[in-house]
C-alpha atoms as a PDB file:
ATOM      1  CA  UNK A   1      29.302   9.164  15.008  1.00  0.00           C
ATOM      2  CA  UNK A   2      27.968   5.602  15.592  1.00  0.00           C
ATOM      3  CA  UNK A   3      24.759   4.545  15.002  1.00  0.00           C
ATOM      4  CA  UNK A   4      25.074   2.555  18.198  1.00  0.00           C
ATOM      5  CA  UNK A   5      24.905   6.233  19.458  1.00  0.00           C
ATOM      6  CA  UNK A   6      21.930   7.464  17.364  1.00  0.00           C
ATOM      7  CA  UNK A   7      19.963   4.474  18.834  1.00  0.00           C
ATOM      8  CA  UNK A   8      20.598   5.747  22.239  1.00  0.00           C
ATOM      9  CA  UNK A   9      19.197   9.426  21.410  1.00  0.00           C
ATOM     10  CA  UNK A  10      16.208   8.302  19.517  1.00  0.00           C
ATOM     11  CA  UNK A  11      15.231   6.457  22.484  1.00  0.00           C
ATOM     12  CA  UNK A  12      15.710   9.159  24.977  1.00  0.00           C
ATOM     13  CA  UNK A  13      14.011  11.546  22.319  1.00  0.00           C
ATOM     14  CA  UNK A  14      10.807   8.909  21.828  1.00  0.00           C
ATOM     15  CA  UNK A  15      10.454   7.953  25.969  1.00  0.00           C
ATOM     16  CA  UNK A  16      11.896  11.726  27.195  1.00  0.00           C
ATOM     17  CA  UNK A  17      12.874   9.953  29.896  1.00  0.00           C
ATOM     18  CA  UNK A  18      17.025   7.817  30.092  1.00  0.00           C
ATOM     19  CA  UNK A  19      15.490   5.417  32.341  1.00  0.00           C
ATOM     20  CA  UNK A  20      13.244   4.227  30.206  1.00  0.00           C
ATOM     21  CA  UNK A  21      15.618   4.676  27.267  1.00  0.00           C
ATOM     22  CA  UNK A  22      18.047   2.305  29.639  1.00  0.00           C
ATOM     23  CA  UNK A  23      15.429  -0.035  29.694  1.00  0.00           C
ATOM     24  CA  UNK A  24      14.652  -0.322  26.295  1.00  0.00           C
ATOM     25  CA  UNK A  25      18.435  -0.594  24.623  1.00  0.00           C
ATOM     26  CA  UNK A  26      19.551  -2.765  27.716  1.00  0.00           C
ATOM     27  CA  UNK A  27      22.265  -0.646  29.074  1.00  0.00           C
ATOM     28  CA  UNK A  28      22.808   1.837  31.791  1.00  0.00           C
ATOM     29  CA  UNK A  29      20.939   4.789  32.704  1.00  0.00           C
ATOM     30  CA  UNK A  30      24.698   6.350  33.509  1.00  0.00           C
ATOM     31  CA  UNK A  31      26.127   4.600  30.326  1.00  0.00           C
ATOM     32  CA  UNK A  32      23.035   6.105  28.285  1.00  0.00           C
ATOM     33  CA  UNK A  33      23.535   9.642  30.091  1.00  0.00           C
ATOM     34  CA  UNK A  34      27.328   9.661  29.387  1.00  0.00           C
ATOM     35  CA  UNK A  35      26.944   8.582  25.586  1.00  0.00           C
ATOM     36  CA  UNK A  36      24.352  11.150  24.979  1.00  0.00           C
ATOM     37  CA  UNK A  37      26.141  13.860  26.348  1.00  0.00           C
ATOM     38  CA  UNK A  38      29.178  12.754  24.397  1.00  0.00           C
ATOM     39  CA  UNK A  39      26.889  12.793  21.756  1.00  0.00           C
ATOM     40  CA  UNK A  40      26.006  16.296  21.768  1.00  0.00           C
ATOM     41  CA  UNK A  41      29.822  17.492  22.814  1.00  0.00           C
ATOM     42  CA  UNK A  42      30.786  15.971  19.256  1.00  0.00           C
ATOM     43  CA  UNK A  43      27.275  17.918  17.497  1.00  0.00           C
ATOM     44  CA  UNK A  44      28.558  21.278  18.929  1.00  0.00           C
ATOM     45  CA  UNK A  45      24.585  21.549  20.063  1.00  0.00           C
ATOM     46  CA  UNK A  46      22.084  20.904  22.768  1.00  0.00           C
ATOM     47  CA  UNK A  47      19.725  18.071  22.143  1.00  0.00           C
ATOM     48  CA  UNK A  48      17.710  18.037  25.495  1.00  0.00           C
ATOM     49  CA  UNK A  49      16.893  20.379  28.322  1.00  0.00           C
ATOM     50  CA  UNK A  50      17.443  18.465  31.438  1.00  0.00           C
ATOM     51  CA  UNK A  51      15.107  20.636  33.752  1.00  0.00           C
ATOM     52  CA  UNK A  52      13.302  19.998  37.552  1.00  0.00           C
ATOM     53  CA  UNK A  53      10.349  19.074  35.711  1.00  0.00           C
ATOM     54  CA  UNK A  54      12.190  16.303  33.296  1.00  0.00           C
ATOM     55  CA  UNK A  55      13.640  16.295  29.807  1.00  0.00           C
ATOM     56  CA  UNK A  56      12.334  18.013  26.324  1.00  0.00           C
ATOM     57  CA  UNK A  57      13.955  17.992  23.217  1.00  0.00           C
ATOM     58  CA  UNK A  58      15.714  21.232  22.061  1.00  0.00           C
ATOM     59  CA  UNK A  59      14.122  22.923  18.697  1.00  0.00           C
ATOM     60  CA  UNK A  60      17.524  21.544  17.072  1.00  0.00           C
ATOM     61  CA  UNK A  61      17.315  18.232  19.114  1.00  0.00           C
ATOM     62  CA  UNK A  62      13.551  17.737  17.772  1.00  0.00           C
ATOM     63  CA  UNK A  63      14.890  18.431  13.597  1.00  0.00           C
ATOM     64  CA  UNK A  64      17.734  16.068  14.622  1.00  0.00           C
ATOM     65  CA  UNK A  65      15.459  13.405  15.501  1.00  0.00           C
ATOM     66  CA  UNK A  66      13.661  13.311  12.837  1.00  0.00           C
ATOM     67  CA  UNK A  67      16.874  13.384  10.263  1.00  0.00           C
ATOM     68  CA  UNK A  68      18.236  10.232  12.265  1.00  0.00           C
ATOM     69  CA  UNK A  69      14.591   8.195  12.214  1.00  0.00           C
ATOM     70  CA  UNK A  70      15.219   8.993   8.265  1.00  0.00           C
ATOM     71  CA  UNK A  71      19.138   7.581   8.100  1.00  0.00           C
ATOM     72  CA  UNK A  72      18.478   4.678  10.758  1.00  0.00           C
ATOM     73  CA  UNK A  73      15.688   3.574   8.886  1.00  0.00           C
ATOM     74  CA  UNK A  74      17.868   3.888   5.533  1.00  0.00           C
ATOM     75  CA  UNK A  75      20.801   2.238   7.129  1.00  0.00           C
ATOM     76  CA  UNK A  76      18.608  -1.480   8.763  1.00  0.00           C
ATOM     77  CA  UNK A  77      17.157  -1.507   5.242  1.00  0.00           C
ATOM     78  CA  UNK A  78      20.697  -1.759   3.574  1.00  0.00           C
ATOM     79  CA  UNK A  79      22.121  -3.978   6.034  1.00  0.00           C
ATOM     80  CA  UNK A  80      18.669  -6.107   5.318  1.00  0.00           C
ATOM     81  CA  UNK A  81      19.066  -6.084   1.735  1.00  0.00           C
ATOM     82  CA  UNK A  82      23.364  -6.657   2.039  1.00  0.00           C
ATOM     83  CA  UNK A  83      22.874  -9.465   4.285  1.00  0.00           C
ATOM     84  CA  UNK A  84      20.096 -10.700   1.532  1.00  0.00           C
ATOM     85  CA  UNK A  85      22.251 -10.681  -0.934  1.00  0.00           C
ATOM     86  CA  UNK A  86      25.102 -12.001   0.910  1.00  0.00           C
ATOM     87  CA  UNK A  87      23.076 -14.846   1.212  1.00  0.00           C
ATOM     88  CA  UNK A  88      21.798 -15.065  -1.817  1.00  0.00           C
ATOM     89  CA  UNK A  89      19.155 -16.738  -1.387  1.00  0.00           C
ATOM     90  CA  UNK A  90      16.520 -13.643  -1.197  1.00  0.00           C
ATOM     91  CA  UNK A  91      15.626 -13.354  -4.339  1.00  0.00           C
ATOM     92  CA  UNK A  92      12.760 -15.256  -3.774  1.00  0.00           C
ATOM     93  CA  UNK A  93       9.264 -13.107  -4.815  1.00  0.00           C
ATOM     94  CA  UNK A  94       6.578 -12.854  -2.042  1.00  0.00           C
ATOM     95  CA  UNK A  95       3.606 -11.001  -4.195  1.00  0.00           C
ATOM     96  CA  UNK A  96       0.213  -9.923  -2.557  1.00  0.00           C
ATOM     97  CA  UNK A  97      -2.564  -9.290  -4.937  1.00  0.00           C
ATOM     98  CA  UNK A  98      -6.209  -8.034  -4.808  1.00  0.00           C
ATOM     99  CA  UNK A  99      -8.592  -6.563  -7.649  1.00  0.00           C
ATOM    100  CA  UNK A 100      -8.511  -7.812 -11.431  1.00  0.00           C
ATOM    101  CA  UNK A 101      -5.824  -6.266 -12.502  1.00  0.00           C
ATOM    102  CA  UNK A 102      -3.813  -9.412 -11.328  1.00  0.00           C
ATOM    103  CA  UNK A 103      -5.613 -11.827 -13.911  1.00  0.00           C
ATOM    104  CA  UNK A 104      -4.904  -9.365 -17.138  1.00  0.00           C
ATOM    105  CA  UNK A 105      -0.596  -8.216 -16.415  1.00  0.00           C
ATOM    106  CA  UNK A 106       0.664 -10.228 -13.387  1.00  0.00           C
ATOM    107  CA  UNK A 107       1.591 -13.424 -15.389  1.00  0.00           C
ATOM    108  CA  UNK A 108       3.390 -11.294 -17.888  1.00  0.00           C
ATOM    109  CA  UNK A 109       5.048 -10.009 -14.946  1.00  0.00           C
ATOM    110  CA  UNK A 110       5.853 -13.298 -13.261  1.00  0.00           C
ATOM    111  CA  UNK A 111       7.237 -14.443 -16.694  1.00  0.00           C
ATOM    112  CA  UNK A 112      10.026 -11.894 -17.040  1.00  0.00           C
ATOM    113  CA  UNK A 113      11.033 -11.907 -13.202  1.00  0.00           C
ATOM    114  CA  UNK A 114      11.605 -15.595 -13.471  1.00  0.00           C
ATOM    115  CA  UNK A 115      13.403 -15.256 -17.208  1.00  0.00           C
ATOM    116  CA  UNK A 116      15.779 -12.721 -15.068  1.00  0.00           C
ATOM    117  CA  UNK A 117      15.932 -14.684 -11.959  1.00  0.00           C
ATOM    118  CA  UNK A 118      15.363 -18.469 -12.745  1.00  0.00           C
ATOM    119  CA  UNK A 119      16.360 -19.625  -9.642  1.00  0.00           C
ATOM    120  CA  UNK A 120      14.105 -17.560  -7.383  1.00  0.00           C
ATOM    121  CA  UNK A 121      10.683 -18.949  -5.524  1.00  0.00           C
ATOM    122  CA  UNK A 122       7.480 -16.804  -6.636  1.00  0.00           C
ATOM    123  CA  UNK A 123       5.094 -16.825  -4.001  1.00  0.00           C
ATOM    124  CA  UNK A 124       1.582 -15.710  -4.712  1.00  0.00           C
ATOM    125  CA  UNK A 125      -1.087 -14.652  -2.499  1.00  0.00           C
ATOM    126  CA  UNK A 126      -4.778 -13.172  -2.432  1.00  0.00           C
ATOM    127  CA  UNK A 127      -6.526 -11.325   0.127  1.00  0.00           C
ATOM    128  CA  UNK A 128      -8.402  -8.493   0.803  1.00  0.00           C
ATOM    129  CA  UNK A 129      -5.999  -5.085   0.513  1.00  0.00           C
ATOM    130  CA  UNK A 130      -6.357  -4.117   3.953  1.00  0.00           C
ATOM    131  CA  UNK A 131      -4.364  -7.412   4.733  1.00  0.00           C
ATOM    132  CA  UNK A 132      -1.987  -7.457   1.913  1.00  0.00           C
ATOM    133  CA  UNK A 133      -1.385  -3.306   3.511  1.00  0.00           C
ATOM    134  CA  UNK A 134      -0.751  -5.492   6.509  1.00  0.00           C
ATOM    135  CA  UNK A 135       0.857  -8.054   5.222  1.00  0.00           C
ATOM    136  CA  UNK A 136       3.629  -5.931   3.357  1.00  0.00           C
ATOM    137  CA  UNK A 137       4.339  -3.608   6.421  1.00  0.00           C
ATOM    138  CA  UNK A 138       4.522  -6.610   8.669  1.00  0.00           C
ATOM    139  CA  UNK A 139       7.749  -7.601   5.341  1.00  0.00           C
ATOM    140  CA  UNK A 140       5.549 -10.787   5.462  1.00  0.00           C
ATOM    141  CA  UNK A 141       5.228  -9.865   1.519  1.00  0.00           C
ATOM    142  CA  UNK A 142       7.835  -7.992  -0.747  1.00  0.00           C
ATOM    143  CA  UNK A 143       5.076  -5.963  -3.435  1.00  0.00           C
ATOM    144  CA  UNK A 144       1.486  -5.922  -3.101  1.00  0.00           C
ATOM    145  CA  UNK A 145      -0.681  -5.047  -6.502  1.00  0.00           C
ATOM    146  CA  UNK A 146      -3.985  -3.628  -5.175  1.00  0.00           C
ATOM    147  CA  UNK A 147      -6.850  -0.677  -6.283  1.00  0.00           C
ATOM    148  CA  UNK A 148      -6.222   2.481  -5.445  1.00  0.00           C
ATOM    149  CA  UNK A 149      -9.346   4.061  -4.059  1.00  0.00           C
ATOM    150  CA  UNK A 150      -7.387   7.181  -2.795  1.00  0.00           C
ATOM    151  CA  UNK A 151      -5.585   5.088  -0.451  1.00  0.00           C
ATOM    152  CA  UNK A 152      -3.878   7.250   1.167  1.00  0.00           C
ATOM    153  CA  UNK A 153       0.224   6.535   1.571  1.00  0.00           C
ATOM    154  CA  UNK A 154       3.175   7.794   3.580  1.00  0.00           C
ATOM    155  CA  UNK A 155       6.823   8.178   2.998  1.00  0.00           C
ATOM    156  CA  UNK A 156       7.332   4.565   4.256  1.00  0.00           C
ATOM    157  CA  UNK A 157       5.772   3.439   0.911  1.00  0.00           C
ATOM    158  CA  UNK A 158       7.234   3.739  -3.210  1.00  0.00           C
ATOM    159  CA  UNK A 159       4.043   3.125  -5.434  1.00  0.00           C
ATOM    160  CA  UNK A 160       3.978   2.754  -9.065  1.00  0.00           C
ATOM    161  CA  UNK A 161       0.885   2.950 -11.141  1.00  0.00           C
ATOM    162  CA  UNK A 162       0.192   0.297 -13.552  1.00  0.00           C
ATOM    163  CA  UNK A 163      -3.202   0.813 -14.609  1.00  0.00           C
ATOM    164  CA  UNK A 164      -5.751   3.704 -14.989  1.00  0.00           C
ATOM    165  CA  UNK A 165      -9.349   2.385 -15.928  1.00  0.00           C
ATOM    166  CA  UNK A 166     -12.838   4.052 -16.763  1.00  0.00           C
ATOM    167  CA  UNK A 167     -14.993   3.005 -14.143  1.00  0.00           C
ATOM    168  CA  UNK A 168     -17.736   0.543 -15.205  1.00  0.00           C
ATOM    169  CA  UNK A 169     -20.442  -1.519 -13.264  1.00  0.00           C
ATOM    170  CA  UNK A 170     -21.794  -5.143 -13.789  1.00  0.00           C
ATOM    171  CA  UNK A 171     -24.983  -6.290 -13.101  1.00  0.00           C
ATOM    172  CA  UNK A 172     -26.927  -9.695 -13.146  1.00  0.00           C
ATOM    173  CA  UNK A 173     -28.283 -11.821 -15.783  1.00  0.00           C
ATOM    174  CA  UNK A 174     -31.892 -11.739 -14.476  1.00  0.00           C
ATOM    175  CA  UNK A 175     -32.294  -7.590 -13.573  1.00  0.00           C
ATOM    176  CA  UNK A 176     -33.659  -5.329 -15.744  1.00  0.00           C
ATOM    177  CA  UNK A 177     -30.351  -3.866 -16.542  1.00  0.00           C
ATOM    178  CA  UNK A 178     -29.300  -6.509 -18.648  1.00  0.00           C
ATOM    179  CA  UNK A 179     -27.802  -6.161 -21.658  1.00  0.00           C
ATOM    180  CA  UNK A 180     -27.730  -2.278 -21.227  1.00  0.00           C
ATOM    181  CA  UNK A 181     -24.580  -0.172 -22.705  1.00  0.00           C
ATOM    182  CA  UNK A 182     -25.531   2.790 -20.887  1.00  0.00           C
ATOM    183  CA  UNK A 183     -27.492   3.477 -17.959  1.00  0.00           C
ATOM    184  CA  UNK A 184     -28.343   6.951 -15.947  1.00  0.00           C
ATOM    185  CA  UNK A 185     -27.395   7.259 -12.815  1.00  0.00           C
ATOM    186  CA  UNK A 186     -31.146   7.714 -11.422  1.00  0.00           C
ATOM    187  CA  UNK A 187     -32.215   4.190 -12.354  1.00  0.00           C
ATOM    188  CA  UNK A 188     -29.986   2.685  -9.983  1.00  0.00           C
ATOM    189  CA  UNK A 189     -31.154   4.456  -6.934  1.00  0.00           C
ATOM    190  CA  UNK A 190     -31.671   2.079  -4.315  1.00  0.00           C
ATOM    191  CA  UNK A 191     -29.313  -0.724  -5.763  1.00  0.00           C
ATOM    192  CA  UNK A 192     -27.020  -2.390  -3.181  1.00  0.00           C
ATOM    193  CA  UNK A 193     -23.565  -1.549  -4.294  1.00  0.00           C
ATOM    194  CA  UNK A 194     -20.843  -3.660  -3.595  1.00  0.00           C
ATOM    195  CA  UNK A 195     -17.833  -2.549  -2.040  1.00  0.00           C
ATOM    196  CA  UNK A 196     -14.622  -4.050  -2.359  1.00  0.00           C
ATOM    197  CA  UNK A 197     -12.660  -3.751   1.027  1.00  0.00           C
ATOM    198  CA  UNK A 198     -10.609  -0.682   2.034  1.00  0.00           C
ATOM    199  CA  UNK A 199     -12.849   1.541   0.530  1.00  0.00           C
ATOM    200  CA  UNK A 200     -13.360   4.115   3.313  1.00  0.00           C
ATOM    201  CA  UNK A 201     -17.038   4.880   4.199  1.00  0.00           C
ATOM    202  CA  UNK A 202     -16.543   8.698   4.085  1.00  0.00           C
ATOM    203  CA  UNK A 203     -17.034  10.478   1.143  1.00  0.00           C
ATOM    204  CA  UNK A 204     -15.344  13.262   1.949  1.00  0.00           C
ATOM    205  CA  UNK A 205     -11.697  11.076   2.761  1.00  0.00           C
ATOM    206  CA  UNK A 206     -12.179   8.640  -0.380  1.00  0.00           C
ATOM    207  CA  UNK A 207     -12.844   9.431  -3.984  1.00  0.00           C
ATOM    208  CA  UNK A 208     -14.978   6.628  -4.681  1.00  0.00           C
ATOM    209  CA  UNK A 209     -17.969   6.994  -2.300  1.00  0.00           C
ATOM    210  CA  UNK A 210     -17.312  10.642  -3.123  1.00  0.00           C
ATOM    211  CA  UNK A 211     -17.973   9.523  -6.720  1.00  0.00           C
ATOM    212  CA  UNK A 212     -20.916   7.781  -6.104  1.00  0.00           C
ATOM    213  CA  UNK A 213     -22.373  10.296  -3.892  1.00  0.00           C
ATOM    214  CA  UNK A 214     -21.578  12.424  -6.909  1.00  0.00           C
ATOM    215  CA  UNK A 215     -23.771  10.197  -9.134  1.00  0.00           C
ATOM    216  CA  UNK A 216     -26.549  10.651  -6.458  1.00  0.00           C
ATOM    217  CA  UNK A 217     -26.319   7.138  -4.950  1.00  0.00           C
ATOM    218  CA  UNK A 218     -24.712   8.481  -1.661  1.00  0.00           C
ATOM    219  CA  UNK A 219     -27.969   7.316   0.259  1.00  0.00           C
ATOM    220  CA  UNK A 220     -27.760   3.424  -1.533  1.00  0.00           C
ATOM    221  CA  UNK A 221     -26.979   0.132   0.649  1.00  0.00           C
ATOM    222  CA  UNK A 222     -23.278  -0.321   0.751  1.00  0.00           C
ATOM    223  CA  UNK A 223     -22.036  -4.308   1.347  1.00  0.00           C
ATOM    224  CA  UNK A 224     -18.160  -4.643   1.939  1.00  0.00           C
ATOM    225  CA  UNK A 225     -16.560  -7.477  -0.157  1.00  0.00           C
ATOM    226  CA  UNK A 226     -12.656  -8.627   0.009  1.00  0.00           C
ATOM    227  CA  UNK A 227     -12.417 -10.133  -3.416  1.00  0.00           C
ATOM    228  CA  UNK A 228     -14.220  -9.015  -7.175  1.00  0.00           C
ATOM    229  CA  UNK A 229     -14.945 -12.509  -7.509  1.00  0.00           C
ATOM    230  CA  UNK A 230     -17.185 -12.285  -4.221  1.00  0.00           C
ATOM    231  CA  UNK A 231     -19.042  -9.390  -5.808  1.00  0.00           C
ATOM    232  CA  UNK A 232     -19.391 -11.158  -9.021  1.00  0.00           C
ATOM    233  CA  UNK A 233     -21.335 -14.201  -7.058  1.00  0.00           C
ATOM    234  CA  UNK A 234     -23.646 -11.722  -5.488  1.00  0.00           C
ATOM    235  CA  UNK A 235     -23.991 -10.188  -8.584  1.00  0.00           C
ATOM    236  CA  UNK A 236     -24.804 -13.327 -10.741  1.00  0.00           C
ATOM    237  CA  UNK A 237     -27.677 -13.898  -8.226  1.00  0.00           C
ATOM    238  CA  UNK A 238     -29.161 -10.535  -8.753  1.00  0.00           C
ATOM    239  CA  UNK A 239     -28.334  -9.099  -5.002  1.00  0.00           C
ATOM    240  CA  UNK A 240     -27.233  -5.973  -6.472  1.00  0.00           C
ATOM    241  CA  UNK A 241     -24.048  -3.927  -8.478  1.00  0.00           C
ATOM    242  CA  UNK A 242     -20.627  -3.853  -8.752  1.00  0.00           C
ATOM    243  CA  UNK A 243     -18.112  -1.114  -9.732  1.00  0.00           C
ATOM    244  CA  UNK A 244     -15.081  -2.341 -11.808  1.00  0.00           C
ATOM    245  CA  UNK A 245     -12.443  -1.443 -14.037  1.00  0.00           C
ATOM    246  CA  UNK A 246     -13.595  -1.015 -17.640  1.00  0.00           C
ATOM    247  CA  UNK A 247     -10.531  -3.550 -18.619  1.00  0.00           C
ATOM    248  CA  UNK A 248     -12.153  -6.208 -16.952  1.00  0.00           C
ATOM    249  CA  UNK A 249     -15.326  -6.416 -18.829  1.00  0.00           C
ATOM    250  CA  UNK A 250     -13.964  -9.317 -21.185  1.00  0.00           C
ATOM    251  CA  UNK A 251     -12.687 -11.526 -18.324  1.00  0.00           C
ATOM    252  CA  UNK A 252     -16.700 -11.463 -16.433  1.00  0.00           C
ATOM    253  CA  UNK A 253     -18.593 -14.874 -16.653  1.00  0.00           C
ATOM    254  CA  UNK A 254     -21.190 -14.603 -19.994  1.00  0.00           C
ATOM    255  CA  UNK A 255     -24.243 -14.350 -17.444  1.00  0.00           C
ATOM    256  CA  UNK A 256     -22.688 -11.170 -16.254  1.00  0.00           C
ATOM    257  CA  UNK A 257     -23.732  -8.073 -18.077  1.00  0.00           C
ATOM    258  CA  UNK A 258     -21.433  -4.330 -17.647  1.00  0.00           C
ATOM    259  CA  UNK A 259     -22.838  -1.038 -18.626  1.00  0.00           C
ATOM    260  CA  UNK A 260     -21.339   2.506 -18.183  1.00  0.00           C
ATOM    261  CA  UNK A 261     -22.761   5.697 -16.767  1.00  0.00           C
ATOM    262  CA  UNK A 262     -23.750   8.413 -19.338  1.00  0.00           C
ATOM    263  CA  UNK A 263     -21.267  10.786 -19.511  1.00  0.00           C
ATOM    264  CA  UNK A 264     -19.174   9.823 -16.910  1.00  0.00           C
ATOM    265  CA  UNK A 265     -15.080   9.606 -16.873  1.00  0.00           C
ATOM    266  CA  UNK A 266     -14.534   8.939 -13.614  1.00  0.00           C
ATOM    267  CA  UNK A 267     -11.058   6.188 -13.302  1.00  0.00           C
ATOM    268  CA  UNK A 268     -10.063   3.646 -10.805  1.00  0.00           C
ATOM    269  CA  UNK A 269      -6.210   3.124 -10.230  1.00  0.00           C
ATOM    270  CA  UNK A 270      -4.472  -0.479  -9.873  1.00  0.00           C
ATOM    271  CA  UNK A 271      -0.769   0.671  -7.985  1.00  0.00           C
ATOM    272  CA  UNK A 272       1.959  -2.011  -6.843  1.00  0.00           C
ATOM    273  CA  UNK A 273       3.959  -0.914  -3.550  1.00  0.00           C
ATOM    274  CA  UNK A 274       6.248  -1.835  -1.772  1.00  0.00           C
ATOM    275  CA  UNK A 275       8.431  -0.665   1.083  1.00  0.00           C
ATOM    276  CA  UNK A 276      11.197   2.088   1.579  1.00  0.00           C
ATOM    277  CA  UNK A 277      13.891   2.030   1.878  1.00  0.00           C
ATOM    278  CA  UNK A 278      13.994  -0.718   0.074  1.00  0.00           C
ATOM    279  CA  UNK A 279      14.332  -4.047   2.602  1.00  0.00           C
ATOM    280  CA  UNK A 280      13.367  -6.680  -0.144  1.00  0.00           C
ATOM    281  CA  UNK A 281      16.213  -7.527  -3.395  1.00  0.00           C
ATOM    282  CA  UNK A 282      13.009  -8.774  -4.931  1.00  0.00           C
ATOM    283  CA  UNK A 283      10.887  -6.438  -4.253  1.00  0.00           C
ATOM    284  CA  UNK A 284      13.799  -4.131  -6.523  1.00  0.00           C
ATOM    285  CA  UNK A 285      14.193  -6.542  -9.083  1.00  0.00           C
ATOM    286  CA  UNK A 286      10.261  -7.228  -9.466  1.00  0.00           C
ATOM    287  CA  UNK A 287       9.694  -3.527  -9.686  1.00  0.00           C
ATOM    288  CA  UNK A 288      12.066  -3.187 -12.020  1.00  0.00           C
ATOM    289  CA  UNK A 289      10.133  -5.156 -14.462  1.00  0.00           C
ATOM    290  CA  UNK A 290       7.135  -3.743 -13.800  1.00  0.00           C
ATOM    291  CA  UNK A 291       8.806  -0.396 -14.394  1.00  0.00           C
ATOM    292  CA  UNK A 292      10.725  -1.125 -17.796  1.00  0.00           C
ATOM    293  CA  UNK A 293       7.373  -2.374 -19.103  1.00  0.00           C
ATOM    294  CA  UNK A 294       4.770   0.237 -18.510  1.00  0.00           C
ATOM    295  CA  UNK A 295       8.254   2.469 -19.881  1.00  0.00           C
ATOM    296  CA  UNK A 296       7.827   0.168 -22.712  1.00  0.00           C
ATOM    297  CA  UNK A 297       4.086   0.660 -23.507  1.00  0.00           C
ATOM    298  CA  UNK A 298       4.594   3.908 -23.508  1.00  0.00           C
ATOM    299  CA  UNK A 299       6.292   4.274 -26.542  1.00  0.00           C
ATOM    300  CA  UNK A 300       4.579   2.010 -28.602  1.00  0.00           C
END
């Protein structure tokens, strides 16, 4: 079996049609006929019907399919990572960050990766996490450390949790919320909140407007930010609230004052990704890391 050969099939399976599939792996429509039904003499199995009316995948030809996406996918990320190391020169770190978790364990991060790997490039870049999402499917970045949210992944995607936080929110100098610990949920009807971007609008698909909703503050103005330190500007200048991580209380600006909801637990997640299978050395190595040090903190 050559995976010349599953190429052909998964592009007669995706089009249904071997003209098409001709097209798109530059060969034949006879060559891509003959190989396929080759294909399925050496399987022992049907994959297509070949009716009047065109061509359909058999039940078997449809499991098939989705069992060679799998391995083909498996199989370009290997070569990508062989031919990486064969050049060996890919060890270089492309890292996409949003949210304050970056400030607090990134550099500690950074550190060890470059203790381990001393002649690799770090690369380090901030955006909002709908781009770096972007940004690492497009490979244009090897691990992206980003909020949760309930962001919702696929199998395409290996996350690893590296924070779990009590949610807390900051307010401005000047408001009479200042200097609060604790504040009920009722005396911040009508504040604007600020939303950091890729939090999705429905509470019903995202835990955190579900959470406020839960708080009763469904109904208050919502403003979309990329960046914590754009809410913490509109903050300062009394435009509204923020939600953040409890862990990032210490690294606000001294005008900025954080209180906590009475009796709430609710937790916001800080996860690094990055792709599978695995197409980036660095991406390994830098997870790695990451890995043996929450392992680490754990037993301490």
């Amino acid at each position: 079996m050559s995976f010349r050969r599953i190429e052909y099939f998964l592009s007669v399976a995706k089009h249904l049609n071997f003209t098409k599939a001709a097209k798109e792996c530059y060969v034949a429509q006879a060559a891509i006929s003959q190989q396929i039904k080759q294909f399925e003499e050496e399987l022992g199995f049907k994959l297509f019907d070949r009716g009047g009316i065109g061509v359909s995948l058999t039940p078997a030809g449809e499991y098939f399919a989705k069992q060679c996406q799998t391995v083909l996918t498996q199989y370009t990320g290997a070569v990508k990572q062989a031919r990486a190391i064969a050049d060996g020169i890919k060890r270089d770190l492309r890292l996409g960050i949003n949210g304050p978790f970056a400030q607090d364990s990134i550099p500690g991060y950074l550190r060890q990766f470059r203790q381990l790997h001393p002649k690799a490039a770090i690369t380090l870049r901030e955006g909002g996490r709908e781009e770096m999402l972007e940004s690492l499917v497009k490979e244009e970045l090897d691990v992206v450390v980003i909020p949760d949210y309930g962001l919702k992944l696929d199998q395409r995607f290996e996350a690893l949790e590296l924070s779990s936080e009590r949610a807390k929110f900051m307010t401005g100098p000047h408001t009479e919320l200042a200097g609060r610990r604790y504040v009920a949920p009722s005396e911040l009807t009508g504040q604007t909140i600020f939303r950091v971007e890729g939090i999705s609008e429905d509470i019903q698909d995202q835990p955190l407007p579900g959470y406020l909703a839960r708080l009763g503050l469904g109904e208050n103005p919502i403003q979309p930010v990329k960046t914590y330190l754009e809410a913490t500007i509109l903050v300062q200048a009394g435009l509204g609230i923020a939600l953040i991580p409890g862990g990032m209380e210490g690294k606000l600006t001294r005008d900025v004052s954080v209180f906590s909801i009475e009796g709430d637990s609710f937790r916001l997640r800080t996860i690094a990704l990055r792709l599978m299978p695995p197409v980036s050395v660095a991406a390994d190595y830098f997870f790695q890391v990451m890995r043996q040090d929450l392992e680490e903190e754990k037993k301490e």
